[in-house]
N, C-alpha and C. Protein backbone atom coordinates (compact mmCIF):
# COMPACT_ATOMS: atom_id res chain seq x y z
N UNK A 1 42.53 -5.48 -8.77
CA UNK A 1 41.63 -6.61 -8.65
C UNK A 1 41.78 -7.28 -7.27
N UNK A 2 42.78 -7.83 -6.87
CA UNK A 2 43.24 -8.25 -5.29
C UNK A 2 42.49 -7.45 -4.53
N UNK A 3 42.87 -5.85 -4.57
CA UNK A 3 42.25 -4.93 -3.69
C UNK A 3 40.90 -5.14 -3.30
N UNK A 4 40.29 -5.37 -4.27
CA UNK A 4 38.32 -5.18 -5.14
C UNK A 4 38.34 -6.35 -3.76
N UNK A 5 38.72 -7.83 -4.17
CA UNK A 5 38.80 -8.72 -3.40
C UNK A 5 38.77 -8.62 -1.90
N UNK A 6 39.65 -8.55 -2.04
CA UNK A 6 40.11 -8.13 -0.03
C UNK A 6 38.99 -7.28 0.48
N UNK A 7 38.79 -5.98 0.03
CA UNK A 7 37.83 -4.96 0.18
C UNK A 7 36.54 -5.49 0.43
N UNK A 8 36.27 -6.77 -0.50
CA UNK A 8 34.63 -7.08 -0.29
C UNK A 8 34.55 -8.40 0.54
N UNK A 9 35.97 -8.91 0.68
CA UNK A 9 35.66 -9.86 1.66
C UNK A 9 36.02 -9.38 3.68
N UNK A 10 36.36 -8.25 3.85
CA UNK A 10 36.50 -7.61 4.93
C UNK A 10 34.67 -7.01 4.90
N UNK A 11 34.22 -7.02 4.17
CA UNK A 11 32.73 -6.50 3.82
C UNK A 11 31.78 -7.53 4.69
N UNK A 12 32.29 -8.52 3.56
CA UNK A 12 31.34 -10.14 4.43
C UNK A 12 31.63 -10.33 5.67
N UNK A 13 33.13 -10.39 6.14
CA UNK A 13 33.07 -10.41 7.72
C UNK A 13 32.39 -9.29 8.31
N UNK A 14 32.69 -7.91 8.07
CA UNK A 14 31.61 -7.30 8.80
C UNK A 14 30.16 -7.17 9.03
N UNK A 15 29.64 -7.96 8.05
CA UNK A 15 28.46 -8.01 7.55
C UNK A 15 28.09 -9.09 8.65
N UNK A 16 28.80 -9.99 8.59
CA UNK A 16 28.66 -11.05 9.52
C UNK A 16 28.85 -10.93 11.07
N UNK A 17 30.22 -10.12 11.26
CA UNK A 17 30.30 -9.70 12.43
C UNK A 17 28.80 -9.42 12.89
N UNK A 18 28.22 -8.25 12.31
CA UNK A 18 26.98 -7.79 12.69
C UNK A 18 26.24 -8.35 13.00
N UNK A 19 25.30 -9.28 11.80
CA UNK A 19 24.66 -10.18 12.08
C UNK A 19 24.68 -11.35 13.22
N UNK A 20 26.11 -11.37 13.92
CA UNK A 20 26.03 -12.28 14.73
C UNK A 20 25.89 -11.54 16.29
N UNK A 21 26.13 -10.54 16.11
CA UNK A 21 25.98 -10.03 17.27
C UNK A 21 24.30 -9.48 17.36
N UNK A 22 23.54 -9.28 16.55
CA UNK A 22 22.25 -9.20 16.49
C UNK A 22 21.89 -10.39 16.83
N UNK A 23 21.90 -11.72 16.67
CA UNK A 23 22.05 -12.58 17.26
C UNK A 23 21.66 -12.43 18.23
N UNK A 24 22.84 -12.15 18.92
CA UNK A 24 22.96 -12.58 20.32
C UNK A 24 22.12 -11.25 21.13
N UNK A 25 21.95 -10.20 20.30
CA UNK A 25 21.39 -8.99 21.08
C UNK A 25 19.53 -9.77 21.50
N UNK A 26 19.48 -10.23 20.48
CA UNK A 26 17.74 -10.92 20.18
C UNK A 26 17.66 -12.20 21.21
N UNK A 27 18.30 -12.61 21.44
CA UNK A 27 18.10 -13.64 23.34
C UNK A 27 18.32 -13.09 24.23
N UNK A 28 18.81 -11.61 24.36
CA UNK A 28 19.42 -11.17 25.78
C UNK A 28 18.17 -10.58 25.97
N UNK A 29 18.08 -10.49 27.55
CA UNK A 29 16.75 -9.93 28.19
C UNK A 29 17.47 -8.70 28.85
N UNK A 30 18.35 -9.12 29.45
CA UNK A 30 19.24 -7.80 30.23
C UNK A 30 20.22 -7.53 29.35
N UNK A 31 19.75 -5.90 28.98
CA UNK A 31 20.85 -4.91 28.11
C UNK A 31 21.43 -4.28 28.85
N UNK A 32 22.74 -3.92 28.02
CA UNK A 32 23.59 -2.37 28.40
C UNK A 32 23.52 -1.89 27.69
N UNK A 33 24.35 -0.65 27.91
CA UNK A 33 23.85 0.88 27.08
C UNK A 33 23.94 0.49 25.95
N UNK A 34 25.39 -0.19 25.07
CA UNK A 34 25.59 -0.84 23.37
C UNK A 34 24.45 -1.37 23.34
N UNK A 35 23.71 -2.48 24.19
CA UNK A 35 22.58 -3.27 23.43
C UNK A 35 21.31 -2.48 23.23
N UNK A 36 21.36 -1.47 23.91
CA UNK A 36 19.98 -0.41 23.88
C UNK A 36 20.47 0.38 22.99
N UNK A 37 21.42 0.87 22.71
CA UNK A 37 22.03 1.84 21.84
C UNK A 37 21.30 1.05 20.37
N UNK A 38 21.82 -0.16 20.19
CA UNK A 38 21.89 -0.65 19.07
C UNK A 38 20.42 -1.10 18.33
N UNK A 39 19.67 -1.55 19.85
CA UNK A 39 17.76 -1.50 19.42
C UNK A 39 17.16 -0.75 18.79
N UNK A 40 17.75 0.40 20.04
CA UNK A 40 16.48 1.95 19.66
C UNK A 40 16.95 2.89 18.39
N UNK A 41 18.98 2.76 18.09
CA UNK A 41 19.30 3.73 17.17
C UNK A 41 19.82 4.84 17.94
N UNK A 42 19.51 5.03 19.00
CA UNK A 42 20.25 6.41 19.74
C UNK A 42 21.44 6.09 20.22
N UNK A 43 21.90 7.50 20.32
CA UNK A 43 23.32 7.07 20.59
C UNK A 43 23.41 7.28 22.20
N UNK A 44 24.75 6.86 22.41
CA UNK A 44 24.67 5.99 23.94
C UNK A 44 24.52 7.18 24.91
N UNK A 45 24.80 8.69 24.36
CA UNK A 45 25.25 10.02 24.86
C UNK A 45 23.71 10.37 25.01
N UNK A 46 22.66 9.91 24.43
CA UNK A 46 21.00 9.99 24.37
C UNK A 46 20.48 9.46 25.25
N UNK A 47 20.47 8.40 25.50
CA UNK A 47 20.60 7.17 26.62
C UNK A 47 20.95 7.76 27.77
N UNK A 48 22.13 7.97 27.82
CA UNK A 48 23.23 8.57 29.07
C UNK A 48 21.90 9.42 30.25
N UNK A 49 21.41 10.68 29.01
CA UNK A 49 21.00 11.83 29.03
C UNK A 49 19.30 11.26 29.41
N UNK A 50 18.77 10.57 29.24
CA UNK A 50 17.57 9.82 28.74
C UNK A 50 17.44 9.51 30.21
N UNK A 51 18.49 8.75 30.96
CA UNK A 51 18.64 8.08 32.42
C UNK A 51 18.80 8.97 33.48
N UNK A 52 19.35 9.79 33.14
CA UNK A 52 19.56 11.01 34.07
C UNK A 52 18.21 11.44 34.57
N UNK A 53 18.09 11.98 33.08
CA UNK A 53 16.53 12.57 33.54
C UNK A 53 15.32 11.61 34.18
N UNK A 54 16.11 10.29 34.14
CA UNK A 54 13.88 9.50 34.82
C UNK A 54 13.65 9.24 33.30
N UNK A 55 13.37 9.61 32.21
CA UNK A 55 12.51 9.35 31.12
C UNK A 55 12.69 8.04 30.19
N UNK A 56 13.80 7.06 30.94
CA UNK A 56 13.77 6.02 30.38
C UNK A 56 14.33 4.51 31.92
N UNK A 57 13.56 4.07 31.20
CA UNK A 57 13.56 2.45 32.34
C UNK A 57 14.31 1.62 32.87
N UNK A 58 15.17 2.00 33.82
CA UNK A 58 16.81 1.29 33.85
C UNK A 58 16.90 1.00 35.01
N UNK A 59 18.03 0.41 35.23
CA UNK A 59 18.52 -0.28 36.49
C UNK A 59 20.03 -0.02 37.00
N UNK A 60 20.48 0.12 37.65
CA UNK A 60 21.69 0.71 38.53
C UNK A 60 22.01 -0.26 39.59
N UNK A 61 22.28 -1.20 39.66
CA UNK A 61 22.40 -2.06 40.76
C UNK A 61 23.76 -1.24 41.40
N UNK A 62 24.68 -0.90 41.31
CA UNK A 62 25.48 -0.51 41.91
C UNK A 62 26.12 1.19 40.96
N UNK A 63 26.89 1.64 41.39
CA UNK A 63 26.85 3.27 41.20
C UNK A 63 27.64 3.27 39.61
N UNK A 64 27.87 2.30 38.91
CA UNK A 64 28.52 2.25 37.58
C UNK A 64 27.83 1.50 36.40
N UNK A 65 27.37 0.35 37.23
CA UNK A 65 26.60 -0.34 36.34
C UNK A 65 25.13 -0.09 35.67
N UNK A 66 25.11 -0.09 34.49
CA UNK A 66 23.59 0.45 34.25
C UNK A 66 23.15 -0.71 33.40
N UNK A 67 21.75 -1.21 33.10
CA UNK A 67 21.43 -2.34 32.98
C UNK A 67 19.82 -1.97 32.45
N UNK A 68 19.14 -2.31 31.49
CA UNK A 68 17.77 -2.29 31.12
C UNK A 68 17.30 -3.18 30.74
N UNK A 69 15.86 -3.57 31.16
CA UNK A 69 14.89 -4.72 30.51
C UNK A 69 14.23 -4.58 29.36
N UNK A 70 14.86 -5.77 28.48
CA UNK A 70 14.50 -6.16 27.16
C UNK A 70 12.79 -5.06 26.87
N UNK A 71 12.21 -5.94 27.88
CA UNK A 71 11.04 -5.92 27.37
C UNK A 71 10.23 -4.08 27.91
N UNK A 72 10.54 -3.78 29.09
CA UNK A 72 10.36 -2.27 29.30
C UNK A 72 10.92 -1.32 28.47
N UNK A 73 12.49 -1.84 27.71
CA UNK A 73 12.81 -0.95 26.24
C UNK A 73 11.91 -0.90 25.17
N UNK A 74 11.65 -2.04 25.28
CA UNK A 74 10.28 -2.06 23.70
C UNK A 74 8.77 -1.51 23.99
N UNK A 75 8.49 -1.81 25.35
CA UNK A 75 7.04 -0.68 25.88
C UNK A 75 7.66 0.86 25.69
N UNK A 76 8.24 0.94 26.43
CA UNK A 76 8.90 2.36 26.12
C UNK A 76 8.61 2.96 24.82
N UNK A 77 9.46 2.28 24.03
CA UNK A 77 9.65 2.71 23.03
C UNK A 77 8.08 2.48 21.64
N UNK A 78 7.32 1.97 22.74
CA UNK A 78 5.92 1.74 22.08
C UNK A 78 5.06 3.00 21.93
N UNK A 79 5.85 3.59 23.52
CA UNK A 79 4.54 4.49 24.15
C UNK A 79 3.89 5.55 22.78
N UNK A 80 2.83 6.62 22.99
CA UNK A 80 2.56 7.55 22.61
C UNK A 80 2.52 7.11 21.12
N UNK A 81 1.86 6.13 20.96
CA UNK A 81 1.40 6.01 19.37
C UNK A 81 0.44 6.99 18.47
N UNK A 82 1.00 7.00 17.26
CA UNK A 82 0.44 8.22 16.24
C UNK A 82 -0.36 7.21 15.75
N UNK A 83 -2.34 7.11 15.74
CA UNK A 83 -3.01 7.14 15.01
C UNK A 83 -3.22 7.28 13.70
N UNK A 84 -3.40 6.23 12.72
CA UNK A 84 -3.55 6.59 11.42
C UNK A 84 -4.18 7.10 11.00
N UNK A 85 -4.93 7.76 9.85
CA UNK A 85 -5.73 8.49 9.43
C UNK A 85 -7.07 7.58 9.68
N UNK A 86 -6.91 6.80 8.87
CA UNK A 86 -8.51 5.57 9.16
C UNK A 86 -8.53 5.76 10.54
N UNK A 87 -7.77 5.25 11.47
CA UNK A 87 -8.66 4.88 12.56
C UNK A 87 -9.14 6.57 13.38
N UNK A 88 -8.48 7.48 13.20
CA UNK A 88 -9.14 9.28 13.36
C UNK A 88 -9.66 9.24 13.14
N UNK A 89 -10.12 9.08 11.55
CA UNK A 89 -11.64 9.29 11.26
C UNK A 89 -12.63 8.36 11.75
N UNK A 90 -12.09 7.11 12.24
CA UNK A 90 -13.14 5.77 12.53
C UNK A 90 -13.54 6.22 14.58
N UNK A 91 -12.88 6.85 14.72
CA UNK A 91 -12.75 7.90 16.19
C UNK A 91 -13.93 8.73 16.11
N UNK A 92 -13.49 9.69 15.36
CA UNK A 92 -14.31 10.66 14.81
C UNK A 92 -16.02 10.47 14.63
N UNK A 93 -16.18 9.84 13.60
CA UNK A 93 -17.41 8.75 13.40
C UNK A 93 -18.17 8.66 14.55
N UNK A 94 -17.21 7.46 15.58
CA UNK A 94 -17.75 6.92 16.79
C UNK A 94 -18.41 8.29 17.46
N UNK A 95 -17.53 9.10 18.02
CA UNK A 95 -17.83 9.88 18.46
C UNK A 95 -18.90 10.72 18.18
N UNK A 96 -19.23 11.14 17.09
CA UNK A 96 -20.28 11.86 16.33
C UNK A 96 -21.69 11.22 16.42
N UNK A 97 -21.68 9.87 16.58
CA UNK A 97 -22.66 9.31 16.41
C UNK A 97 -23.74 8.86 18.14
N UNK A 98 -22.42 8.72 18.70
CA UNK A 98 -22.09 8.71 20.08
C UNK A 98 -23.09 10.07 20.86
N UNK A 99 -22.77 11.08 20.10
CA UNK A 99 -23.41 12.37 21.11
C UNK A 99 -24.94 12.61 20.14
N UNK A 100 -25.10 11.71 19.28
CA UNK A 100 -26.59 11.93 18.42
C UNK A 100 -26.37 12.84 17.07
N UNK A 101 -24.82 13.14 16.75
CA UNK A 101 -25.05 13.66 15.48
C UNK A 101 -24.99 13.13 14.13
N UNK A 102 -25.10 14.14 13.21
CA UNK A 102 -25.23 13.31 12.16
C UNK A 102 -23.99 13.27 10.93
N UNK A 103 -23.94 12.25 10.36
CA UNK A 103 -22.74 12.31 10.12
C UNK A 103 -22.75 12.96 8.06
């Protein structure tokens, strides 16, 4: 029973831990790799790999430091949206009607 105890109250602090550091992730404008790690879900070795290549939006002010904007992480991570079915077919439609056919 003690155990049960202890066990679920090391639970709540972590629970909390978390939550407070989400917190603080949700006012920061300038991330590091943990705070981008922790937005997008990838891991930091993705990221790493992500920067190398150009294919993600970062900053290097000096040859160690790496640094990304809040808000170019979330365009980013906007880009290349999948269309729902409604609006394909509401595409579709347009289009059809658009060149004189019939629908």
């Amino acid at each position: 029973m003690e155990q049960e105890i202890i066990h679920q109250l090391e639970e709540i602090k972590e629970t909390a831990r978390k939550a407070a550091y989400y917190n603080k992730l949700a006012a920061k404008n300038v991330l590091d790799i943990s705070d981008v790690s922790a937005l997008t879900g990838m891991s930091k070795g993705t990221l790493y790999r992500l920067t190398s290549e150009k294919k993600i939006p970062h900053y290097k002010p000096t040859a160690k430091l790496l640094y990304f904007d809040r808000n170019e992480i979330e365009a980013w991570m906007k880009q290349n949206r999948v269309s729902t079915q409604t609006e394909a077919e509401s595409m579709a439609a347009t289009y059809i009607l658009r060149k004189g056919g019939i629908l």
